[in-house]
PDB file of N, CA and C in Angstrom:
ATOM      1  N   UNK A   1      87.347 250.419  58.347  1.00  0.00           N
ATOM      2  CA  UNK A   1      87.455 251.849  58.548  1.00  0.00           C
ATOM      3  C   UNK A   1      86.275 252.391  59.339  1.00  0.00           C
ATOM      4  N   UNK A   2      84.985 252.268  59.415  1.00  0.00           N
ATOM      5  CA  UNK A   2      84.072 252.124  60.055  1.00  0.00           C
ATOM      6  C   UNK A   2      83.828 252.420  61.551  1.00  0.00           C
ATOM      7  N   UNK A   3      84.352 250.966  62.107  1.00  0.00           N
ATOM      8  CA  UNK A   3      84.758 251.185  63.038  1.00  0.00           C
ATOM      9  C   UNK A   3      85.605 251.825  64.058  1.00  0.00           C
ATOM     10  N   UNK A   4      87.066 252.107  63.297  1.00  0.00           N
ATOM     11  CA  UNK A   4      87.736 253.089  63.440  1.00  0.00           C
ATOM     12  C   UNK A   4      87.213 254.381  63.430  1.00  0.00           C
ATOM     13  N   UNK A   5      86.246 254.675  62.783  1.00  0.00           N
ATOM     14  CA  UNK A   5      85.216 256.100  62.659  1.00  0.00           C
ATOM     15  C   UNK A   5      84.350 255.902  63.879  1.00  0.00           C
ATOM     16  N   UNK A   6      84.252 255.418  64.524  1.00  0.00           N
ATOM     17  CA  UNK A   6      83.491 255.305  66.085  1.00  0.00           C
ATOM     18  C   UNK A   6      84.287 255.225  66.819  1.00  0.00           C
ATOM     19  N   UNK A   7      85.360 254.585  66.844  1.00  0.00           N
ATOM     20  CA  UNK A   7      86.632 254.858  68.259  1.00  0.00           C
ATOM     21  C   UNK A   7      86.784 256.155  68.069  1.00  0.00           C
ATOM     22  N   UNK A   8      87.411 257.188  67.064  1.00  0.00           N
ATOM     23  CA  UNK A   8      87.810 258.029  67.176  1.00  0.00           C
ATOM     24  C   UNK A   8      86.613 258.982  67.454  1.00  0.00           C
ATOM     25  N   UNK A   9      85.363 258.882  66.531  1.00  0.00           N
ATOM     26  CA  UNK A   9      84.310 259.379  67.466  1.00  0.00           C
ATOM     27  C   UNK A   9      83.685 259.279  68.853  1.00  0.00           C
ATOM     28  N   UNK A  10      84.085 258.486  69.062  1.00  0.00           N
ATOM     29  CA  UNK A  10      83.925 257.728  70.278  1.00  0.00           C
ATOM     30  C   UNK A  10      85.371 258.372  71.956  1.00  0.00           C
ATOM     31  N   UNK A  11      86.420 259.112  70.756  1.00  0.00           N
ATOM     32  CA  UNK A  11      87.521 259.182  71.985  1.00  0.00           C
ATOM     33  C   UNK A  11      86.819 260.957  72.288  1.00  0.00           C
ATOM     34  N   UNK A  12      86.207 261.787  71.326  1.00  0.00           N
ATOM     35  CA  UNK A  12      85.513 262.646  71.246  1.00  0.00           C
ATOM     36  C   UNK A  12      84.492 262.694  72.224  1.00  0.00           C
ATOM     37  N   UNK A  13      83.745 262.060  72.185  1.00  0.00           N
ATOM     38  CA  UNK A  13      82.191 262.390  72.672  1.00  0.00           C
ATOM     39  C   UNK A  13      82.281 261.279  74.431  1.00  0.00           C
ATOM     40  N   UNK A  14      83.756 260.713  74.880  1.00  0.00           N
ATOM     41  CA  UNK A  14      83.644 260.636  76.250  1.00  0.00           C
ATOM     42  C   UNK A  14      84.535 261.853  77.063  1.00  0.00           C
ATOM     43  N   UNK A  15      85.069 262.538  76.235  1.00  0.00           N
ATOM     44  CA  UNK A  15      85.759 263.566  76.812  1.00  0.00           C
ATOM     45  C   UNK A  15      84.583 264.198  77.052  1.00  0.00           C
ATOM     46  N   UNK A  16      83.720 265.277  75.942  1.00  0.00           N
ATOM     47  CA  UNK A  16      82.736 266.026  76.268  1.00  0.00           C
ATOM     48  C   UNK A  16      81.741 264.995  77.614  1.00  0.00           C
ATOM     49  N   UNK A  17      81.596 263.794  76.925  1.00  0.00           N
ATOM     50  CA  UNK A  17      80.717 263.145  78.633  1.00  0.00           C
ATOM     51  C   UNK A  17      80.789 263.351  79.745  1.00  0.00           C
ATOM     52  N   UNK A  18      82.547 263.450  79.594  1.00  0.00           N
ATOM     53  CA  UNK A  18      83.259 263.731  81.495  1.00  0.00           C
ATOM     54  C   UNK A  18      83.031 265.172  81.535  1.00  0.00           C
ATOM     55  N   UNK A  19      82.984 266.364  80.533  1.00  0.00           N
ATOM     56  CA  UNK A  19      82.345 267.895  80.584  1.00  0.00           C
ATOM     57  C   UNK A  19      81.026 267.694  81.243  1.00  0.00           C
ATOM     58  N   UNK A  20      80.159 266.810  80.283  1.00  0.00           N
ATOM     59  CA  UNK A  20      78.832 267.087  80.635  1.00  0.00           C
ATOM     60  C   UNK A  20      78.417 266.413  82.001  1.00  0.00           C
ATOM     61  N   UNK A  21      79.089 265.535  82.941  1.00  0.00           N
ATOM     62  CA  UNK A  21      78.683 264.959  83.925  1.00  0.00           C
ATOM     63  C   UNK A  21      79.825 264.831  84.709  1.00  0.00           C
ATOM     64  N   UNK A  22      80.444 266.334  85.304  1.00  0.00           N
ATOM     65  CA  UNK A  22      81.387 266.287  86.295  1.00  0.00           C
ATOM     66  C   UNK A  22      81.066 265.312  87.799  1.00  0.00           C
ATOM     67  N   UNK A  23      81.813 265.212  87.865  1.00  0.00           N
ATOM     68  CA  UNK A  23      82.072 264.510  89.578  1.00  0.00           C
ATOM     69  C   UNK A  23      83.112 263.518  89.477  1.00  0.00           C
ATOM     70  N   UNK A  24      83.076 262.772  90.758  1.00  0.00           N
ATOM     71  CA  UNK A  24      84.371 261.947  90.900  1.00  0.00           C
ATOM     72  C   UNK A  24      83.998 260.701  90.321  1.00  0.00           C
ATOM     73  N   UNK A  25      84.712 260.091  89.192  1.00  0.00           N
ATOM     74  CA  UNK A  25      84.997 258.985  88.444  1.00  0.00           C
ATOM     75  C   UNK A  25      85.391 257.708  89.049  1.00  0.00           C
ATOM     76  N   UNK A  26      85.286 256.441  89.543  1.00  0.00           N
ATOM     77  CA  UNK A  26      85.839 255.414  89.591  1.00  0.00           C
ATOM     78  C   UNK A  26      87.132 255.224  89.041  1.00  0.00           C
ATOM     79  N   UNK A  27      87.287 255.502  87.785  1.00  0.00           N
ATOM     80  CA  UNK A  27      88.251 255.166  86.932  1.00  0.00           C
ATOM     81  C   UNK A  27      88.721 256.349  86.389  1.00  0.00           C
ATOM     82  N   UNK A  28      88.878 257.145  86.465  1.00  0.00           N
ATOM     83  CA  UNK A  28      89.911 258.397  85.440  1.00  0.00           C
ATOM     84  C   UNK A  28      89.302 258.627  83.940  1.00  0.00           C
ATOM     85  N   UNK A  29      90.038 259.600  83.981  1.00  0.00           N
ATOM     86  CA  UNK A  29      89.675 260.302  82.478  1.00  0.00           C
ATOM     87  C   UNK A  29      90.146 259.051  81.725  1.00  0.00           C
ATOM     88  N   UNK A  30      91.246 258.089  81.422  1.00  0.00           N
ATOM     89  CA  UNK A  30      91.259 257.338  80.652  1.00  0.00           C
ATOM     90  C   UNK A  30      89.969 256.124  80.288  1.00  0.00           C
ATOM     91  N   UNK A  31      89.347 255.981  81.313  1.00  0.00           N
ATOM     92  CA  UNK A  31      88.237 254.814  81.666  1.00  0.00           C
ATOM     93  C   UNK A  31      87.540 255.705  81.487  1.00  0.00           C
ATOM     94  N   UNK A  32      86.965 256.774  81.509  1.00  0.00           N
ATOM     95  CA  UNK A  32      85.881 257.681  80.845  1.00  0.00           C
ATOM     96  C   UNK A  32      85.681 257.621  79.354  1.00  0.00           C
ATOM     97  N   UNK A  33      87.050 258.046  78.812  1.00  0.00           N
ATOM     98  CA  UNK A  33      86.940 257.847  77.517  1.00  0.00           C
ATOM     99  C   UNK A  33      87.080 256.472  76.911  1.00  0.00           C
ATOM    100  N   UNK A  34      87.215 255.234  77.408  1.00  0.00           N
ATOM    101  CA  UNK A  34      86.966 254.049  76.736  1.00  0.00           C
ATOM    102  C   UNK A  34      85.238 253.901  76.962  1.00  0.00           C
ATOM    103  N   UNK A  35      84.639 254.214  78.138  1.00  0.00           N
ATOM    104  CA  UNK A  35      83.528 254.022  78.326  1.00  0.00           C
ATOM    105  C   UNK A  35      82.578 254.973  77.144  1.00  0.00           C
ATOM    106  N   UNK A  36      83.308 256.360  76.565  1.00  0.00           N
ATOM    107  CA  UNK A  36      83.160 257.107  75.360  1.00  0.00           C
ATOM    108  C   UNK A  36      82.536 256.333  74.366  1.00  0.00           C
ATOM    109  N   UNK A  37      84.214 255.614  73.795  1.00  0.00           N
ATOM    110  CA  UNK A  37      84.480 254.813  73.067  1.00  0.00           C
ATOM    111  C   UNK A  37      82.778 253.574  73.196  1.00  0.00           C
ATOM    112  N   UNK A  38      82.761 252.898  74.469  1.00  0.00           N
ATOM    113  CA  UNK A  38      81.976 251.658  74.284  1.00  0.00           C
ATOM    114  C   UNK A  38      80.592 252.658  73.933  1.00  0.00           C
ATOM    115  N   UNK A  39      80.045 253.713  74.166  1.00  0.00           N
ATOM    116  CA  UNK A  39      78.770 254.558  74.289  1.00  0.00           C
ATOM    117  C   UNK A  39      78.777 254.997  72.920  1.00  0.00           C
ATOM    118  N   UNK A  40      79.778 255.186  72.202  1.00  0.00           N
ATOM    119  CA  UNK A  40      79.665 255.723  70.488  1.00  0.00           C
ATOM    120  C   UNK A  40      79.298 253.823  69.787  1.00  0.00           C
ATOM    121  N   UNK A  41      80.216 252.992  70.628  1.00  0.00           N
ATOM    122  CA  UNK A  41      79.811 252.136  69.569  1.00  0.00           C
ATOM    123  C   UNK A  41      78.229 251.659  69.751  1.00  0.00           C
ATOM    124  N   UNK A  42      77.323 251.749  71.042  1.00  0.00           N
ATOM    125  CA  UNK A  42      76.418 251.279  71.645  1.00  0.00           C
ATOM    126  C   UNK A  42      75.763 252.019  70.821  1.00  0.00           C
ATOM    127  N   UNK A  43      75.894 253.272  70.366  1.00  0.00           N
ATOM    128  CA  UNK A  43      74.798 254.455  69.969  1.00  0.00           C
ATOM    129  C   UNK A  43      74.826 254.010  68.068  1.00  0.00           C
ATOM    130  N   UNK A  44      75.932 253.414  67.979  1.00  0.00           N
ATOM    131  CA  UNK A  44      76.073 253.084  66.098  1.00  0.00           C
ATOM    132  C   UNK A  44      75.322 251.822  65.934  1.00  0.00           C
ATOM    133  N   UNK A  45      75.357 250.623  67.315  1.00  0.00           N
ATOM    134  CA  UNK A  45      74.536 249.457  66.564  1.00  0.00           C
ATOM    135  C   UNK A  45      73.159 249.825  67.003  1.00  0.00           C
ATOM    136  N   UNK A  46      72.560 250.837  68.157  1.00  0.00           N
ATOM    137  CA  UNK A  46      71.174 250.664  68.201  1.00  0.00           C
ATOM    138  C   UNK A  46      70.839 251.278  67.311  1.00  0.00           C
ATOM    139  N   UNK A  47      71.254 252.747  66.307  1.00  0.00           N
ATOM    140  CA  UNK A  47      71.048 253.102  65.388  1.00  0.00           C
ATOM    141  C   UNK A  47      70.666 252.073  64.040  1.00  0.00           C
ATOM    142  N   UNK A  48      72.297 251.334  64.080  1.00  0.00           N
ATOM    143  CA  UNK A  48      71.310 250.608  62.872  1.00  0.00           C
ATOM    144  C   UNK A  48      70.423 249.839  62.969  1.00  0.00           C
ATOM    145  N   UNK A  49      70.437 249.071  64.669  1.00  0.00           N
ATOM    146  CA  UNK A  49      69.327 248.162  64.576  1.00  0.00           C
ATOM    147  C   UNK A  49      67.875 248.884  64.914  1.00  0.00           C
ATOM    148  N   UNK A  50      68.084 249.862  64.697  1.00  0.00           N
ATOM    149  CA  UNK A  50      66.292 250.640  64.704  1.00  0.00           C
ATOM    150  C   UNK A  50      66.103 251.144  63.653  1.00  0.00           C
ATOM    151  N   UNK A  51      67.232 251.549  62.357  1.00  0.00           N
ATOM    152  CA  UNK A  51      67.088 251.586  61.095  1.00  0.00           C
ATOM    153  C   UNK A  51      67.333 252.944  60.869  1.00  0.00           C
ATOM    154  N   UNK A  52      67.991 253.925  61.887  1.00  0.00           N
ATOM    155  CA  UNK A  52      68.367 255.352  61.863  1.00  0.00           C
ATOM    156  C   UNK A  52      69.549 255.192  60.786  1.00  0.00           C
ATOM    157  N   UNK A  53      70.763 254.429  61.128  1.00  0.00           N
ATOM    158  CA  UNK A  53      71.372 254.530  60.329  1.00  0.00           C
ATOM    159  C   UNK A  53      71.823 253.575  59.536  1.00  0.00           C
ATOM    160  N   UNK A  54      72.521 253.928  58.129  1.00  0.00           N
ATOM    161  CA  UNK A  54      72.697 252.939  57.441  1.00  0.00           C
ATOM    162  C   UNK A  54      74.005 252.113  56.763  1.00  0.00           C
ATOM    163  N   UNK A  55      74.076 250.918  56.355  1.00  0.00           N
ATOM    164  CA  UNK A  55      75.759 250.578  56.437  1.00  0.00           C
ATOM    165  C   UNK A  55      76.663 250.850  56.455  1.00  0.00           C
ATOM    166  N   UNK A  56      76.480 251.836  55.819  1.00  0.00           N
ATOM    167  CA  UNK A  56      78.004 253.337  55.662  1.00  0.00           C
ATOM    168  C   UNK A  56      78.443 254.194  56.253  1.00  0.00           C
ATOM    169  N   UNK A  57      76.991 254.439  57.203  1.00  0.00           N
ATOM    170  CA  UNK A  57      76.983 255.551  58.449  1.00  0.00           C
ATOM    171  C   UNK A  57      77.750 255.341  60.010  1.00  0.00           C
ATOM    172  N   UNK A  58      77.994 256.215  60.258  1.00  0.00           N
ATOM    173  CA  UNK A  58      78.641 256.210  61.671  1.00  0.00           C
ATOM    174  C   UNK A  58      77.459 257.175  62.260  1.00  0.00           C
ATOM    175  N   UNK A  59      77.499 256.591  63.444  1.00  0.00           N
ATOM    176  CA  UNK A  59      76.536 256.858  64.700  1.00  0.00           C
ATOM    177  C   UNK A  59      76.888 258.862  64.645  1.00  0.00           C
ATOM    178  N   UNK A  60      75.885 259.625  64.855  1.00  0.00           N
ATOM    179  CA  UNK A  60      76.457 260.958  64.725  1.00  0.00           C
ATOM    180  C   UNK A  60      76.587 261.454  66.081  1.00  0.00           C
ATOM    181  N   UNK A  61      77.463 262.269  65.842  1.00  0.00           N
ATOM    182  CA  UNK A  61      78.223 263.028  67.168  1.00  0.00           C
ATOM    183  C   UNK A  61      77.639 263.324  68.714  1.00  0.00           C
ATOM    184  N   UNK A  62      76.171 263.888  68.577  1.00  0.00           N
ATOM    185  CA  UNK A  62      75.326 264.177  69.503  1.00  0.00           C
ATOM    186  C   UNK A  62      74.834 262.576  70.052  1.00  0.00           C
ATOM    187  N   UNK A  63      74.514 261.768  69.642  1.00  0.00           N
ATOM    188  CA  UNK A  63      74.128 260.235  69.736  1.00  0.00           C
ATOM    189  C   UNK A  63      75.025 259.299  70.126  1.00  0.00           C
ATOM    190  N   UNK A  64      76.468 259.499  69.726  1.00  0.00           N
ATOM    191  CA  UNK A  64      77.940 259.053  70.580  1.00  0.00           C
ATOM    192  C   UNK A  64      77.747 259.907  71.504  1.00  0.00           C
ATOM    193  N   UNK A  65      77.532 260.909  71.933  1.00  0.00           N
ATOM    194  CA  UNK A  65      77.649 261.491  73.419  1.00  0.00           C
ATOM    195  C   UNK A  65      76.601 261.030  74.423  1.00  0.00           C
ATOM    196  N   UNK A  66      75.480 260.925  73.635  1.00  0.00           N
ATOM    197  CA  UNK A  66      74.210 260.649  74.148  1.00  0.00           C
ATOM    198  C   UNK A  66      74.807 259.014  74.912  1.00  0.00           C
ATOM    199  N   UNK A  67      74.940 258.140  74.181  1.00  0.00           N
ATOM    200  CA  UNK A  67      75.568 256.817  74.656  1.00  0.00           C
ATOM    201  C   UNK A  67      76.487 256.998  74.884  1.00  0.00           C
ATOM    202  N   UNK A  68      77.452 258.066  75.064  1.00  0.00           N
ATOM    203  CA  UNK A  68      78.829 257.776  76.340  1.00  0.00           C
ATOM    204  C   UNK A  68      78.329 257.929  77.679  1.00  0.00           C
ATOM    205  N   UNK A  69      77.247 258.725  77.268  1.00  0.00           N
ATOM    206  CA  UNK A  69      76.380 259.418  78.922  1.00  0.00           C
ATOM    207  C   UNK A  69      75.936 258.504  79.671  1.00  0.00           C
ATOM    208  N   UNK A  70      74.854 257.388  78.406  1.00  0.00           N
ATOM    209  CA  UNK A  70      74.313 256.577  78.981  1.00  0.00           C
ATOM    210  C   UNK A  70      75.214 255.461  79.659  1.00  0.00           C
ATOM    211  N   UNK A  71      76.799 255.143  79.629  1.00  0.00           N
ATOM    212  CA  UNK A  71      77.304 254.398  79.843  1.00  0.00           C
ATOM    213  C   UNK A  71      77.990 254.847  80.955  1.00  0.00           C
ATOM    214  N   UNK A  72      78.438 255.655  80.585  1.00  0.00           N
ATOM    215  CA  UNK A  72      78.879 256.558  82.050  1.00  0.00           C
ATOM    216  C   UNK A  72      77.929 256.321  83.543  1.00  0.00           C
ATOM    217  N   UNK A  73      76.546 256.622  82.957  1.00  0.00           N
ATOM    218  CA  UNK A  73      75.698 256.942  84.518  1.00  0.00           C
ATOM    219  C   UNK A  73      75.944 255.362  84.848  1.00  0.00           C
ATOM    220  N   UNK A  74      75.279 254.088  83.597  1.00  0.00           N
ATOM    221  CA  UNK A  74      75.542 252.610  84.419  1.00  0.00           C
ATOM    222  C   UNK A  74      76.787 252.091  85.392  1.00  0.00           C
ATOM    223  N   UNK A  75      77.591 252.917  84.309  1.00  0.00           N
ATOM    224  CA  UNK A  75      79.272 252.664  85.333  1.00  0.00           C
ATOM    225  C   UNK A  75      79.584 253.423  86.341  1.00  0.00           C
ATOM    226  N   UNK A  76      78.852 254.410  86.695  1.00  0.00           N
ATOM    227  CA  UNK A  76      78.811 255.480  87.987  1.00  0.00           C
ATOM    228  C   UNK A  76      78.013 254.151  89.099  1.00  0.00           C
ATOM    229  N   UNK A  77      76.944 253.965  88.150  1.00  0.00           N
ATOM    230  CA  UNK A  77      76.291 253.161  89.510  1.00  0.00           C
ATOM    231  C   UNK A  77      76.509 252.095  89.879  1.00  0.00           C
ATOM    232  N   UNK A  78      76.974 251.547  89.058  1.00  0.00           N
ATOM    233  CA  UNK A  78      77.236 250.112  89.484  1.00  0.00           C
ATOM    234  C   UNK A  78      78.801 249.736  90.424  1.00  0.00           C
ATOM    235  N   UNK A  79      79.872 251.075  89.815  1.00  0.00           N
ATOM    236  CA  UNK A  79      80.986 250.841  90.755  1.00  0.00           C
ATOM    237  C   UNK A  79      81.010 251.375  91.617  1.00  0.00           C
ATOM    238  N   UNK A  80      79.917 252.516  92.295  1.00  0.00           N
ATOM    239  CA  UNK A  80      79.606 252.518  93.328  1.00  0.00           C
ATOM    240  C   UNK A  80      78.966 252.296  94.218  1.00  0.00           C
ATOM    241  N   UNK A  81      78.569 251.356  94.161  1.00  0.00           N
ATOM    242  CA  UNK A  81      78.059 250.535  94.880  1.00  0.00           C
ATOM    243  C   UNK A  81      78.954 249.277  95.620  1.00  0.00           C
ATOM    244  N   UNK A  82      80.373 249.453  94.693  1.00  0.00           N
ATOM    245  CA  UNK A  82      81.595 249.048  95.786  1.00  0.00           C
ATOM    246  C   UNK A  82      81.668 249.151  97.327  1.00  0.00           C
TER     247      UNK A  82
END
């Protein structure tokens, strides 16, 4: 269940990503929000592995956005550079 609590947080906080960092996408709003998705889960294991959060916890809302962002800008740059 857990995990499921980060996809769905995760389908959340890449929508607001594509709000917070308009321009033209490589991939569409659908590939935005999986990249969401991979940035909520990125933001739940560095959490626990720095000890923010704890076995039970899901990565919180502002921190899934924070890592959809951060995943977003790598995937901005790297596929354009196509």
């Amino acid at each position: 269940m857990e995990l499921l609590g980060w996809i769905i947080l995760g389908l959340f906080a890449g929508a607001i990503a594509r709000l917070v960092m308009p321009g033209r996408d490589p991939g569409g709003c659908v590939v935005t929000i999986l990249l969401g998705i991979a940035g909520a889960l990125l933001a739940g294991y560095l959490g626990r592995l720095l000890g923010i959060y704890g076995p039970g916890e899901t990565a919180g809302f502002i921190a899934a956005v924070l890592g959809s962002v951060g995943v977003l800008v790598i995937y901005r740059f790297f596929a354009g550079r196509r």
